[in-house]
Protein backbone atom coordinates (compact mmCIF):
# COMPACT_ATOMS: atom_id res chain seq x y z
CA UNK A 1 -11.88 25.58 -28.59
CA UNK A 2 -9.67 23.05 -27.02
CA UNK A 3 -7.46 25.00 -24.28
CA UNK A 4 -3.94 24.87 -24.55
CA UNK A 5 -1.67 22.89 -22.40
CA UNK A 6 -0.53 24.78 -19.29
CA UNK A 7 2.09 22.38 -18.26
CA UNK A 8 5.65 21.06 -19.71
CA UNK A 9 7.60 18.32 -18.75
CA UNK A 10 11.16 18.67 -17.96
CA UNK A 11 14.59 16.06 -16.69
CA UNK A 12 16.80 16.98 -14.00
CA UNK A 13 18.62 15.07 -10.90
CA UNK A 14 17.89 14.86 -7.53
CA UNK A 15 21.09 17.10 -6.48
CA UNK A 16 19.67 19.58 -8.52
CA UNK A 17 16.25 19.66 -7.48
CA UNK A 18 17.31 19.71 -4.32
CA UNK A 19 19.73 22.19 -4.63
CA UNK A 20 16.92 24.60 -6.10
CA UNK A 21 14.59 23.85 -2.89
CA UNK A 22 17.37 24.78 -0.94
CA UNK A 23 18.20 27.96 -1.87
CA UNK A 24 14.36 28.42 -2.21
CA UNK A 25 14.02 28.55 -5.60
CA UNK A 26 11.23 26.39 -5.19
CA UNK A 27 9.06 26.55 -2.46
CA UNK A 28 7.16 23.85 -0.41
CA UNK A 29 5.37 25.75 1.98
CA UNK A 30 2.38 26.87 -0.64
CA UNK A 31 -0.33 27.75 1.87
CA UNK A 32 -3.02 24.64 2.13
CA UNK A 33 0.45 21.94 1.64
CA UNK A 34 0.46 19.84 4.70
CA UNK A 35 3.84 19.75 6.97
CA UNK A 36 6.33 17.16 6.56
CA UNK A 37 4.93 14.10 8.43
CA UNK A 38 6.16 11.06 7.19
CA UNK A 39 7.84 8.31 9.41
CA UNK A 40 11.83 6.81 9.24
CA UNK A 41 11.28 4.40 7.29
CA UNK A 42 9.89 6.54 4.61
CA UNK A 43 13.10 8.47 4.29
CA UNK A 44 15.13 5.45 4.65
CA UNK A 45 13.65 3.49 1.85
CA UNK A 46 13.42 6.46 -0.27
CA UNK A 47 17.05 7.38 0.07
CA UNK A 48 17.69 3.66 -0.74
CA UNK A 49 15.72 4.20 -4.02
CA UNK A 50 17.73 7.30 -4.64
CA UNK A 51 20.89 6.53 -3.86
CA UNK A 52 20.52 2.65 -5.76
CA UNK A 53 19.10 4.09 -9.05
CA UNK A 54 17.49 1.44 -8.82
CA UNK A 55 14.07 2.35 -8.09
CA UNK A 56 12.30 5.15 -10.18
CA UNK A 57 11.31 8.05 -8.24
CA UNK A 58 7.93 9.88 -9.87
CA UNK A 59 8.07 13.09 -11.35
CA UNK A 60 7.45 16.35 -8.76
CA UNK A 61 4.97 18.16 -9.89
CA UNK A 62 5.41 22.07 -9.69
CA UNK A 63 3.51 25.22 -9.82
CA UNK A 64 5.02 28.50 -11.11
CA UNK A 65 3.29 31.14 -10.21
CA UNK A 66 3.92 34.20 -12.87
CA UNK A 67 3.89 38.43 -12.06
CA UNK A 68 4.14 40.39 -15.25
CA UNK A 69 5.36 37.39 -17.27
CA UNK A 70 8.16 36.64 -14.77
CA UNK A 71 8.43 33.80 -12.26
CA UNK A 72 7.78 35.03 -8.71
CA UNK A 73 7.04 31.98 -7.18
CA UNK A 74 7.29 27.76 -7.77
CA UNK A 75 6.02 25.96 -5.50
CA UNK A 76 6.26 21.56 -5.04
CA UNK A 77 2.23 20.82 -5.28
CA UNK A 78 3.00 16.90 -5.32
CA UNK A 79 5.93 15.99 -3.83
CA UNK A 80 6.36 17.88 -1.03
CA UNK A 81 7.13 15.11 1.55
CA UNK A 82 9.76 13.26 -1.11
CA UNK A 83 11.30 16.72 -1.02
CA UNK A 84 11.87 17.26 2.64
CA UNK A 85 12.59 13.51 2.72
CA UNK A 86 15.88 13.66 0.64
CA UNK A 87 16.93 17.21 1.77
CA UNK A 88 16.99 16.28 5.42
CA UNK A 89 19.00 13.56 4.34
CA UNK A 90 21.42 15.77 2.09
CA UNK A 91 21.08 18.96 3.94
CA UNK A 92 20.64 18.18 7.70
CA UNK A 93 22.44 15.07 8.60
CA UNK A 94 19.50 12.69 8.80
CA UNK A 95 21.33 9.32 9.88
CA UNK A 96 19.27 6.28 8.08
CA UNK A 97 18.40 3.86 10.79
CA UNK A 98 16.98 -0.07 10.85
CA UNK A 99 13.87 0.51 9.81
CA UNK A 100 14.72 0.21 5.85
CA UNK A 101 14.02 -2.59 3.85
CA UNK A 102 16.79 -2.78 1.92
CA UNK A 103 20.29 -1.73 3.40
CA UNK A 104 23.01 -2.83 1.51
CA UNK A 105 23.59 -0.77 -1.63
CA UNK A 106 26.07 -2.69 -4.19
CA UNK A 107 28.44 -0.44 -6.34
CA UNK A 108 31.71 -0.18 -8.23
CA UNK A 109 35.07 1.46 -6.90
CA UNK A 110 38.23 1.90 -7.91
CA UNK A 111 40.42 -0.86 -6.83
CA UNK A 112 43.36 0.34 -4.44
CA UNK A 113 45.81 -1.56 -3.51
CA UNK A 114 47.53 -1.51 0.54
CA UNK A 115 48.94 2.23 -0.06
CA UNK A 116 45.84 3.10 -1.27
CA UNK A 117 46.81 3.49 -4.64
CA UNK A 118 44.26 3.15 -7.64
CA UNK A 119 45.24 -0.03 -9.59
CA UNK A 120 45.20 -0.36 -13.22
CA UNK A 121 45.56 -2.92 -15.66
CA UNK A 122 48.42 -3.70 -18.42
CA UNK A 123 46.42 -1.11 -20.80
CA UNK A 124 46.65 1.55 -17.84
CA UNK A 125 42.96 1.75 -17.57
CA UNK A 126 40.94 1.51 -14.10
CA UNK A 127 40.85 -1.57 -12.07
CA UNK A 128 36.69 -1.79 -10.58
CA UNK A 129 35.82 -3.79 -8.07
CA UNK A 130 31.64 -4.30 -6.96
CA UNK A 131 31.71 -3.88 -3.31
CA UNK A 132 28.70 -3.70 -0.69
CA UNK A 133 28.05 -0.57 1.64
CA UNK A 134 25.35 -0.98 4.10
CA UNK A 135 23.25 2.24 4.37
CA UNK A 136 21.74 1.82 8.24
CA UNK A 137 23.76 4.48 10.59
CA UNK A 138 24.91 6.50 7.81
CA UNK A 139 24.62 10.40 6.98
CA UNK A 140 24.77 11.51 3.36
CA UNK A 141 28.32 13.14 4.53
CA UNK A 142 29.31 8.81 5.19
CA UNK A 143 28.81 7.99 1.36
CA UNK A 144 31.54 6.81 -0.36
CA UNK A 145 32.23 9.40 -3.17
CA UNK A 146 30.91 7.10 -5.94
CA UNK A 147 27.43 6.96 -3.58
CA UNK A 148 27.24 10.70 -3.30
CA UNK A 149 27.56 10.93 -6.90
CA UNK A 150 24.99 8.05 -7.84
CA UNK A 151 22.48 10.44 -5.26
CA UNK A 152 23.33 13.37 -6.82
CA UNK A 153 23.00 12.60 -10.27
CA UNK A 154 19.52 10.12 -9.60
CA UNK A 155 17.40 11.35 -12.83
CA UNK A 156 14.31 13.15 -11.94
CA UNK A 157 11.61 14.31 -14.08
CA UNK A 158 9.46 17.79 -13.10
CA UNK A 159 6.21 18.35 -14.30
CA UNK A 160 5.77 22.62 -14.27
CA UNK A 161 2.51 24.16 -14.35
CA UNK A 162 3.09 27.70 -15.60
CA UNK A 163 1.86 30.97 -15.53
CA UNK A 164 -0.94 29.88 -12.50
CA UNK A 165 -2.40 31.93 -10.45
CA UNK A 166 -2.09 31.29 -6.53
CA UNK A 167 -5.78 30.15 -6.17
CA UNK A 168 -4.80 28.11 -9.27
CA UNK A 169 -1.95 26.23 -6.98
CA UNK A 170 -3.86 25.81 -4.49
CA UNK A 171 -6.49 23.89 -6.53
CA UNK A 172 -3.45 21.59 -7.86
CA UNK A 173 -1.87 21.08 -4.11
CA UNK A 174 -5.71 19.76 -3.71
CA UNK A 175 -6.13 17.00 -6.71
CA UNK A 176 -2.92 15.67 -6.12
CA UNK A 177 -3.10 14.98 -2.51
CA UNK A 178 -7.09 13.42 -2.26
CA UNK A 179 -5.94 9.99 -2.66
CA UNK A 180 -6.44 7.23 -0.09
CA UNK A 181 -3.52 6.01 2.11
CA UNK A 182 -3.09 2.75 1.98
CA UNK A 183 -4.08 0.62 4.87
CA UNK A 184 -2.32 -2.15 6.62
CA UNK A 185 -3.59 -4.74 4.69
CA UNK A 186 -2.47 -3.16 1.38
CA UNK A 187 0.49 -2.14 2.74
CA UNK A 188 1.53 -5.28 4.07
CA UNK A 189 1.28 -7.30 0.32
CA UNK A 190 4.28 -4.72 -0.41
CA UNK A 191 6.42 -7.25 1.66
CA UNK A 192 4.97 -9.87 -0.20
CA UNK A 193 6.92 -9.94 -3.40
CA UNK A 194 8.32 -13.33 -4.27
CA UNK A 195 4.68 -14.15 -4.36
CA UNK A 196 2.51 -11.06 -4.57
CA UNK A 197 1.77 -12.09 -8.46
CA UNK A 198 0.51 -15.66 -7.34
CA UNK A 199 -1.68 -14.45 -4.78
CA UNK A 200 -2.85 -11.62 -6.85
CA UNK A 201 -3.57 -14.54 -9.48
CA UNK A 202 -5.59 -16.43 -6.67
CA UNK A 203 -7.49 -13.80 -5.64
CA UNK A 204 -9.04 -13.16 -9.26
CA UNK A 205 -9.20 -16.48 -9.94
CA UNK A 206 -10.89 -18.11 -6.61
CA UNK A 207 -14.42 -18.86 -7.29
CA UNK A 208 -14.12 -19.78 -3.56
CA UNK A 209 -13.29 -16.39 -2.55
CA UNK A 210 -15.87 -14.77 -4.58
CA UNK A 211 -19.10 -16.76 -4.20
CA UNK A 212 -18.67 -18.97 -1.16
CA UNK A 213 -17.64 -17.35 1.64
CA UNK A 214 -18.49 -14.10 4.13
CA UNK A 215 -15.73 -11.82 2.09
CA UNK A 216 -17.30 -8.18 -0.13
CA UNK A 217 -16.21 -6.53 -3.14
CA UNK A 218 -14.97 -3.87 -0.67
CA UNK A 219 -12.83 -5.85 1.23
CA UNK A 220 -11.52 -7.04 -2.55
CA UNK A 221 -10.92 -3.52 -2.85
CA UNK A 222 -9.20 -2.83 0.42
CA UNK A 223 -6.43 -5.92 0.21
CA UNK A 224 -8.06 -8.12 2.89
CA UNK A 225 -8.41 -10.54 -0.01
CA UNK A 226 -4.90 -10.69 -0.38
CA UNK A 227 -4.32 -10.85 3.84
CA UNK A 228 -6.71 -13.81 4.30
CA UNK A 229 -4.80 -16.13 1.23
CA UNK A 230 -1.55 -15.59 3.20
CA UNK A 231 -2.73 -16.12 6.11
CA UNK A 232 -4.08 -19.67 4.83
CA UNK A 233 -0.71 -20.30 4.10
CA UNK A 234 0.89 -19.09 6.86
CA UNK A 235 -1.55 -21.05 9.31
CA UNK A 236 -1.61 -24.22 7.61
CA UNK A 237 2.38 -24.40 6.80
CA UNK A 238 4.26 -22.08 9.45
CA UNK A 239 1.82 -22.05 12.23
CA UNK A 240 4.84 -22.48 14.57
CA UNK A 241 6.34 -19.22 13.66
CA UNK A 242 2.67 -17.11 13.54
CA UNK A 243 2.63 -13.18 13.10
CA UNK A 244 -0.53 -10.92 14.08
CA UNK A 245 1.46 -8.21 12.09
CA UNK A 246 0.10 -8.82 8.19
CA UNK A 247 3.77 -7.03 7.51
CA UNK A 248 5.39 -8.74 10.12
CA UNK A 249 3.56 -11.98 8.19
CA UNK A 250 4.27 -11.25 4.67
CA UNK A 251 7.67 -10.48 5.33
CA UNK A 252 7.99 -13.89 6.99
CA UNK A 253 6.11 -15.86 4.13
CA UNK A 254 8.27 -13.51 1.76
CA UNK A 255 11.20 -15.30 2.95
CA UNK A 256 10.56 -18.80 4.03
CA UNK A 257 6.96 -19.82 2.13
CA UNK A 258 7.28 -21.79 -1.18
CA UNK A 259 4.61 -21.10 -4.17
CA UNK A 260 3.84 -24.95 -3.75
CA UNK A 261 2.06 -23.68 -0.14
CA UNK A 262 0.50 -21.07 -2.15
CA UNK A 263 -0.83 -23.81 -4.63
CA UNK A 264 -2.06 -26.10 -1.83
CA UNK A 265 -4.03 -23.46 -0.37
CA UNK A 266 -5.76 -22.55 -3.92
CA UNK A 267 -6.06 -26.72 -4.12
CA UNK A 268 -8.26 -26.43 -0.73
CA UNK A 269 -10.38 -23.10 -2.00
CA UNK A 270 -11.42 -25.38 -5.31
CA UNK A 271 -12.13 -28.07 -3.17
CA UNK A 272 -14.42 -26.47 -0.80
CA UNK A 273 -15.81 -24.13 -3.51
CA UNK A 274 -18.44 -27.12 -4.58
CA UNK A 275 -20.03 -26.99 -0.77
CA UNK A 276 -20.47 -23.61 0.10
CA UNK A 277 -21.90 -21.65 -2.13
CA UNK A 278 -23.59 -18.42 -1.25
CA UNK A 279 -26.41 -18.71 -3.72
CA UNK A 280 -27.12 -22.18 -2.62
CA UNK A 281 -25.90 -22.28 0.99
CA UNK A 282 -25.40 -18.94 2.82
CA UNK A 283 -25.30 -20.73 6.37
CA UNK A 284 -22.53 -22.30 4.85
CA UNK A 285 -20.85 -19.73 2.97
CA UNK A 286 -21.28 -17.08 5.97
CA UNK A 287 -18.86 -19.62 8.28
CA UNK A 288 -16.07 -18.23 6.24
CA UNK A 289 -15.39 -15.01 7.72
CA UNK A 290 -11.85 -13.06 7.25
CA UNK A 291 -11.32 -14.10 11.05
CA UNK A 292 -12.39 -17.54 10.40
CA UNK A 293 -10.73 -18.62 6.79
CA UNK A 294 -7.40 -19.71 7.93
CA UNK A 295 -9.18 -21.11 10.74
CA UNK A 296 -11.34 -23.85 8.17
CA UNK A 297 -7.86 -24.44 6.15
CA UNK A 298 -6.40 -25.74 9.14
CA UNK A 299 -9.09 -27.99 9.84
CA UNK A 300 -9.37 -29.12 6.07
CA UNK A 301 -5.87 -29.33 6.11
CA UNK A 302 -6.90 -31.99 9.22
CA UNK A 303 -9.37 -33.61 6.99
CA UNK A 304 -7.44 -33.93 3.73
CA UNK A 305 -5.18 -36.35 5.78
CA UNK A 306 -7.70 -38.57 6.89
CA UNK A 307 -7.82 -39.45 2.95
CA UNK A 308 -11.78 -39.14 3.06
CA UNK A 309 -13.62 -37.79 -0.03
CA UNK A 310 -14.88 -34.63 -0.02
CA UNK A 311 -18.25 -34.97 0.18
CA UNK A 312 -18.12 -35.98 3.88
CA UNK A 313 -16.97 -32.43 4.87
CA UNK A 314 -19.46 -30.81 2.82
CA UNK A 315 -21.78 -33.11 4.55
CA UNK A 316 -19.76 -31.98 7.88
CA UNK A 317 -20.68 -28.25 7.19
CA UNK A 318 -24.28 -28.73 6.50
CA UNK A 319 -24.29 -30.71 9.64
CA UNK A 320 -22.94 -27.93 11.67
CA UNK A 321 -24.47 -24.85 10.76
CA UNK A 322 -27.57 -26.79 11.48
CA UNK A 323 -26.55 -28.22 14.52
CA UNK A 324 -23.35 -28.08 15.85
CA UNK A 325 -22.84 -24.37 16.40
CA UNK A 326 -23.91 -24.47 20.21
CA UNK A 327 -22.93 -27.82 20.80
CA UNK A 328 -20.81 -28.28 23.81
CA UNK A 329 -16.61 -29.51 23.57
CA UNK A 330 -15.18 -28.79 26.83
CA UNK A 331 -17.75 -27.13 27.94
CA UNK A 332 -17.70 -24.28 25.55
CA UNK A 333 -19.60 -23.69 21.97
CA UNK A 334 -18.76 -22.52 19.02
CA UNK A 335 -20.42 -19.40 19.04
CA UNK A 336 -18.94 -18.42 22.50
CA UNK A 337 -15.55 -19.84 21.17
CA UNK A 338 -16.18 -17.34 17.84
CA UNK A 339 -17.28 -14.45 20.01
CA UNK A 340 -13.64 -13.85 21.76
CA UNK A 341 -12.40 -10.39 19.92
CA UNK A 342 -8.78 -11.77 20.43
CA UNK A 343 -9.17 -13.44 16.64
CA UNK A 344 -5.75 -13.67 15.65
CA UNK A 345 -4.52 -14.99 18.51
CA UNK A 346 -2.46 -18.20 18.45
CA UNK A 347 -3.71 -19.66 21.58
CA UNK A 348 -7.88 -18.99 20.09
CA UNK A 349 -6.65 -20.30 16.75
CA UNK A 350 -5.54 -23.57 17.80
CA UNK A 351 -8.80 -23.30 20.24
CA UNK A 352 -10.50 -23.09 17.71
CA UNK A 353 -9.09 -25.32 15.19
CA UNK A 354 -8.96 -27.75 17.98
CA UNK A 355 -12.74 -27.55 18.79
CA UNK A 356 -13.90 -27.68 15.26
CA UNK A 357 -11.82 -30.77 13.76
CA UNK A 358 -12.62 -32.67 17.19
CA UNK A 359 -17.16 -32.18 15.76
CA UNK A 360 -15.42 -33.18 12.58
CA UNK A 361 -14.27 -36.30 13.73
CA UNK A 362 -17.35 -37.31 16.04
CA UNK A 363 -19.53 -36.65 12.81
CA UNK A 364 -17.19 -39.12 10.61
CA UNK A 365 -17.34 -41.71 13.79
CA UNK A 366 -13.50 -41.46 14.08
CA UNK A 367 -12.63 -42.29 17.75
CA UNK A 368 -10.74 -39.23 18.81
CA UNK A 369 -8.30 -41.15 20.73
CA UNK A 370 -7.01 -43.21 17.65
CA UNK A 371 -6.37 -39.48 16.11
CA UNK A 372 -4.51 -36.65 17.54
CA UNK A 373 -4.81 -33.11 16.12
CA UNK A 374 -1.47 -31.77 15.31
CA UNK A 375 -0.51 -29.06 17.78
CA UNK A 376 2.14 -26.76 16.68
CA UNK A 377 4.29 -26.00 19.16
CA UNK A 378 4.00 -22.13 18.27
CA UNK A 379 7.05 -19.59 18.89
CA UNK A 380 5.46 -16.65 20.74
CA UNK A 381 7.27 -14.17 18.68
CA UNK A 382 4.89 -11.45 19.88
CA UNK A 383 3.29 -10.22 22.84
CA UNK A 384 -0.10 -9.95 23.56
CA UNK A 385 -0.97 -13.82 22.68
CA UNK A 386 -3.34 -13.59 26.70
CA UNK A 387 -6.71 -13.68 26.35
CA UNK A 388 -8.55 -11.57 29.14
CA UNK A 389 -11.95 -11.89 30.29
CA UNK A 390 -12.78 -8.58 29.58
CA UNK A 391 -15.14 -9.14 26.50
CA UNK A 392 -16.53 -12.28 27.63
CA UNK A 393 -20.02 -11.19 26.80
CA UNK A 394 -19.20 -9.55 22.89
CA UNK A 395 -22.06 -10.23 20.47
CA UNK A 396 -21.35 -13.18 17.92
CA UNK A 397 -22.39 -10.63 15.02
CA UNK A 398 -20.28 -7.93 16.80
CA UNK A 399 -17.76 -8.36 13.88
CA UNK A 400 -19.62 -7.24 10.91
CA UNK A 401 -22.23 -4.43 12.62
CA UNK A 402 -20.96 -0.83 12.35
CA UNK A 403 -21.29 1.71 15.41
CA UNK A 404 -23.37 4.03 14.32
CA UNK A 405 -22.23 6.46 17.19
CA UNK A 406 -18.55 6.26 16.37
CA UNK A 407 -19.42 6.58 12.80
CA UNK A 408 -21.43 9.91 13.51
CA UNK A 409 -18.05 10.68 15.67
CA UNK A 410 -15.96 10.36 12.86
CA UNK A 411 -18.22 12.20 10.47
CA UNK A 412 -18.13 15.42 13.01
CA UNK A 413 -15.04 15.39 14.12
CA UNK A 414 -12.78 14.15 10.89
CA UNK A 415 -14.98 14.25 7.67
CA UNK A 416 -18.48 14.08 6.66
CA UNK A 417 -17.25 11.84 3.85
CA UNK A 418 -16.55 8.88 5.65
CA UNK A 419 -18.16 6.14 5.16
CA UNK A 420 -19.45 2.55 6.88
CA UNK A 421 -16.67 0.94 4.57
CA UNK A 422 -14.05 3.07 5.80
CA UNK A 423 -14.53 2.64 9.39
CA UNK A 424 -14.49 -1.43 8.96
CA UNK A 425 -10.84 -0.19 7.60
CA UNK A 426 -10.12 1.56 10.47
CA UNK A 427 -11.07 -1.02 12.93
CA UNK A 428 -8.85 -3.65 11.07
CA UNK A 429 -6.48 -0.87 11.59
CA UNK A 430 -6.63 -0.11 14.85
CA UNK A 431 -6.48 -4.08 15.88
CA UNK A 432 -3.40 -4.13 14.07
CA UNK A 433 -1.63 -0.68 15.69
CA UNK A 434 -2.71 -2.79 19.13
CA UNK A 435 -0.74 -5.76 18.76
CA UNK A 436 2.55 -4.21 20.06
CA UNK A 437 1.01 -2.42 23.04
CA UNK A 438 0.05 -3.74 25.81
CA UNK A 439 -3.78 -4.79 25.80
CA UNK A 440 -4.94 -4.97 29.60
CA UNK A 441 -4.10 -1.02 29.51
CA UNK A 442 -7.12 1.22 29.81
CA UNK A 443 -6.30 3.15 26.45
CA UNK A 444 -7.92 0.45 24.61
CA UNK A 445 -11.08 0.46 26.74
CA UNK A 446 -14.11 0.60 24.65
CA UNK A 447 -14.93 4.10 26.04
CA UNK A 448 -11.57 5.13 24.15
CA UNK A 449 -11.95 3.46 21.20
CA UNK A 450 -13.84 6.86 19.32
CA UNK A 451 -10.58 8.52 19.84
CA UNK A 452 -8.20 6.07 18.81
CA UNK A 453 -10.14 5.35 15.87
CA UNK A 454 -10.99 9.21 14.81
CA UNK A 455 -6.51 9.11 15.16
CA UNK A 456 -6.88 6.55 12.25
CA UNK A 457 -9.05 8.09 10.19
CA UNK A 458 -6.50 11.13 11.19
CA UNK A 459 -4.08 9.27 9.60
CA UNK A 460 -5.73 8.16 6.37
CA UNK A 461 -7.25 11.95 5.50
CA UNK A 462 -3.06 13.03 6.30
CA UNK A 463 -1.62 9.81 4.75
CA UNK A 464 0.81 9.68 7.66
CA UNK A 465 1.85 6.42 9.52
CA UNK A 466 1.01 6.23 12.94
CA UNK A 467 3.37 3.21 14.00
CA UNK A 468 5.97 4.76 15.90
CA UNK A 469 3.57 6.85 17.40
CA UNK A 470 1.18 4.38 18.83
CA UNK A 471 3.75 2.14 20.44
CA UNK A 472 5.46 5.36 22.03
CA UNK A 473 2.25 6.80 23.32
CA UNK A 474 0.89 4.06 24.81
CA UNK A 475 4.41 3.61 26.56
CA UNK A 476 4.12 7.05 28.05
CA UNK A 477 0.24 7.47 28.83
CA UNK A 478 -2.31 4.94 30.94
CA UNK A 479 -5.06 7.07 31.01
CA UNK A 480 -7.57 9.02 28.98
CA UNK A 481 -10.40 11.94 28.73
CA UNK A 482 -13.44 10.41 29.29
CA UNK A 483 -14.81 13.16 26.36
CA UNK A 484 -13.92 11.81 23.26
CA UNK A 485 -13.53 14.92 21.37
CA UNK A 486 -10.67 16.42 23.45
CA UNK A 487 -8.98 12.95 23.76
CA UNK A 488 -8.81 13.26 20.07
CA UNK A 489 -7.19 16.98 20.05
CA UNK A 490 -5.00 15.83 22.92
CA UNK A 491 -3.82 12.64 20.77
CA UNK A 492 -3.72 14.58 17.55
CA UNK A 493 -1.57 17.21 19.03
CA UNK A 494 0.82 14.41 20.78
CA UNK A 495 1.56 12.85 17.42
CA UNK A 496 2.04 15.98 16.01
CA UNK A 497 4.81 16.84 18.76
CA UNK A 498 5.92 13.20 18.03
CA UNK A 499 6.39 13.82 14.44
CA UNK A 500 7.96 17.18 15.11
CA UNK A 501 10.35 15.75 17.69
CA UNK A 502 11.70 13.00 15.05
CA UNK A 503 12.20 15.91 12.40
CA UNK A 504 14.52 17.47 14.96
CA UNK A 505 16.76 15.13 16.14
CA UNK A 506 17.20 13.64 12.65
């Protein structure tokens, strides 16, 4: 017998809602719901969402838990941290700061005139007038009245589970919150949206991508498909203004790339599709790592002005798997060049770029003095651009080996579900959080880097953001446990205080 539906469906607003939560008519402290532990810029967007109507907001999902056919209890299984969110903002005086995407709300108010008078027109009706109000330093007590309203009355749908019993809510506070956070390089395409469509259309469309170079279905999966495209055309067109940061990047290309740089780049993929094919030519295909992509645009970008055909490069890369991979320029190879961990680096780049389309040349018997490689004269927007000696000796094949140790680490200590795939994720994480700390500090010693990473994985069971954090911690601390496992607790417990500390003074 099919069972009958336990849930209904139900509209209300956000002042409402919130209204309800705040005189504890619902609840969001069921037992297993994790504390409120989501970041500024969380709130701030959200409010912006809310107070905009212009962004739909998804329904909360609620539990009611019944005693003798009556309501005792109803409890916010999904949508816990959207619920603290906008009540600290309504409730407790949360002040939206700079970290919001979007600040400037645009409205309509009544039109006063210098007494402050509403103005009408010759039929006596209202005069409007669209003005801008920019949210950033502003309590929900600073709204303009028409704001306040437009938050207030934001629709809301609520999805009610009723009559469950408590081990029932429980179970639902556990299938709505197993996703998967999304990692940087998903999260960063967010900031991508003039051209997130045409890169999304690249990436299913490359036959590049898919069959001649190092890149997996699972780093498909996890966005780095997306990450390297951009980072094509941010290397080849707007090397001079380079971000580490994929955000930091695809807010950049966001704002100043054209989808004619997007096309060029897809125009270079097709090209170079017919030479390195992984069925054919893995040597070949395996030169096209996500470290090295944007590395081989720039030097085809080199080549395609040389107005050679094509078939001399694809000689070029047979040629150099084969041969030129330890051959000397400047008394370096490119293996050692290749080995340096610093991979996003402008200074290795152009290293790099440098060494490869200089063999490029002395292949096509093109005097290097008669042609000069374009050097960008890049604006060091961010810090950590020095490359240390520190990991002169790192593996070649470092890159794509898991740690078997830190894996096991992760498995004790965070969850035995975790998997090779997920702690590639975290590592591209982790390189990421480091770019705005400084990297000759011993936190990022390789001793440390269990900890650090089991704080990532943290982060992805909690889906919490760690980016204040990380910055602030490693302003404050220079030193670490040399056992692992307590580093972790101590670190865990920090970001926790961290987290707690921003709840309070907002």
């Amino acid at each position: 017998m099919r069972k009958k539906r336990k849930y209904i469906i139900e509209n209300t607003c956000v002042g409402m809602y919130l209204s309800d939560v705040h005189n504890e008519k619902i609840r969001i402290d069921q037992a297993v719901q994790r504390a409120f532990c989501s970041n500024n810029e969380f709130i701030n967007n959200l409010v912006y969402s809310v107070v905009s109507n212009e962004i739909y907001i998804p329904n909360i999902i609620l539990a009611d838990e019944n005693e003798d056919d009556k309501i005792i209890k109803s409890y916010a299984v999904d949508g816990g941290q959207r619920t603290v969110a906008l009540g600290k903002f309504m409730y407790e005086g949360y002040r939206i700061t700079k970290t919001i995407r979007e600040p400037i709300i645009v409205y309509d108010k009544r039109k006063t005139d210098e007494n402050g008078n509403v103005v009408r027109d010759d039929d006596g009706e209202i005069v409007w007038e669209e003005v801008e109000y920019d949210l950033r330093g502003k309590t929900y007590d600073d709204l303009p009245d028409e704001l306040k309203e437009s938050f207030y009355k934001c629709p809301l749908g609520l999805t009610i589970y009723q009559n469950t019993k408590p081990s029932e809510t429980t179970d639902l506070v556990g299938i709505y919150n197993i996703q998967s956070g999304m990692n940087v390089s998903q999260k960063s395409l967010t900031y991508l949206g003039n051209f997130a469509e045409e890169v999304k259309r690249i990436k299913e469309d490359s036959d590049f991508l898919k069959d001649g170079t190092a890149l997996t279905e699972s780093d498909k999966k996890k966005g780095i498909w997306e990450r390297v495209i951009s980072e094509c055309v941010m290397a080849v067109n707007h090397f001079e203004n380079w971000k580490k940061d994929p955000k930091k990047m695809c807010d950049y290309l966001n704002t100043n790339a054209t989808k004619n740089e997007y096309l060029r780049i897809e125009d270079y993929f097709n090209r170079l599709a017919l030479y390195s094919d992984k069925l054919e030519n893995k040597k070949v295909s395996d030169l096209f790592t996500t470290k090295d992509i944007l590395v081989w645009m720039k030097v085809f970008d080199n080549f395609t002005k040389l107005h050679i055909s094509d078939e001399k490069f694809g000689e070029f890369l047979n040629v150099f798997v084969k041969d030129m991979m330890n051959k000397e320029v400047d008394g370096i190879t490119w293996n050692e060049l290749d080995a340096d961990k610093h991979t996003k680096d402008t200074g290795i780049i152009q290293k790099k770029v440098e060494h490869l389309t200089y063999l490029l040349l002395d292949y096509l018997h093109i005097d290097t003095g008669d042609y000069t490689v374009e050097k960008d004269d890049v604006t060091e927007t961010e810090s950590n651009d020095v490359v240390t000696d520190k990991e002169e000796n790192i593996n070649v094949e470092e890159e794509d080996t898991v740690d078997n140790d830190v894996l096991g680490f992760l498995k004790e200590n965070i969850s035995p579900d975790i998997t090779e795939e997920d702690l590639k994720a975290y590592e591209e994480d982790l390189d990421v959080y480091s770019l705005d700390v400084d990297n000759n500090t011993l936190l990022l010693d390789k001793e440390n880097r269990k900890s650090l990473l089991a704080m990532v994985a943290y982060s992805y069971q909690n889906d919490v953001s760690l980016d204040e954090w990380f910055v602030d911690f490693f302003k404050r601390k220079d030193s670490y446990l040399f056992d692992q496992k307590q580093n972790y607790e101590s670190m865990k417990k920090d970001f926790e205080e961290f987290t707690q500390k921003g709840k309070n003074a907002a």
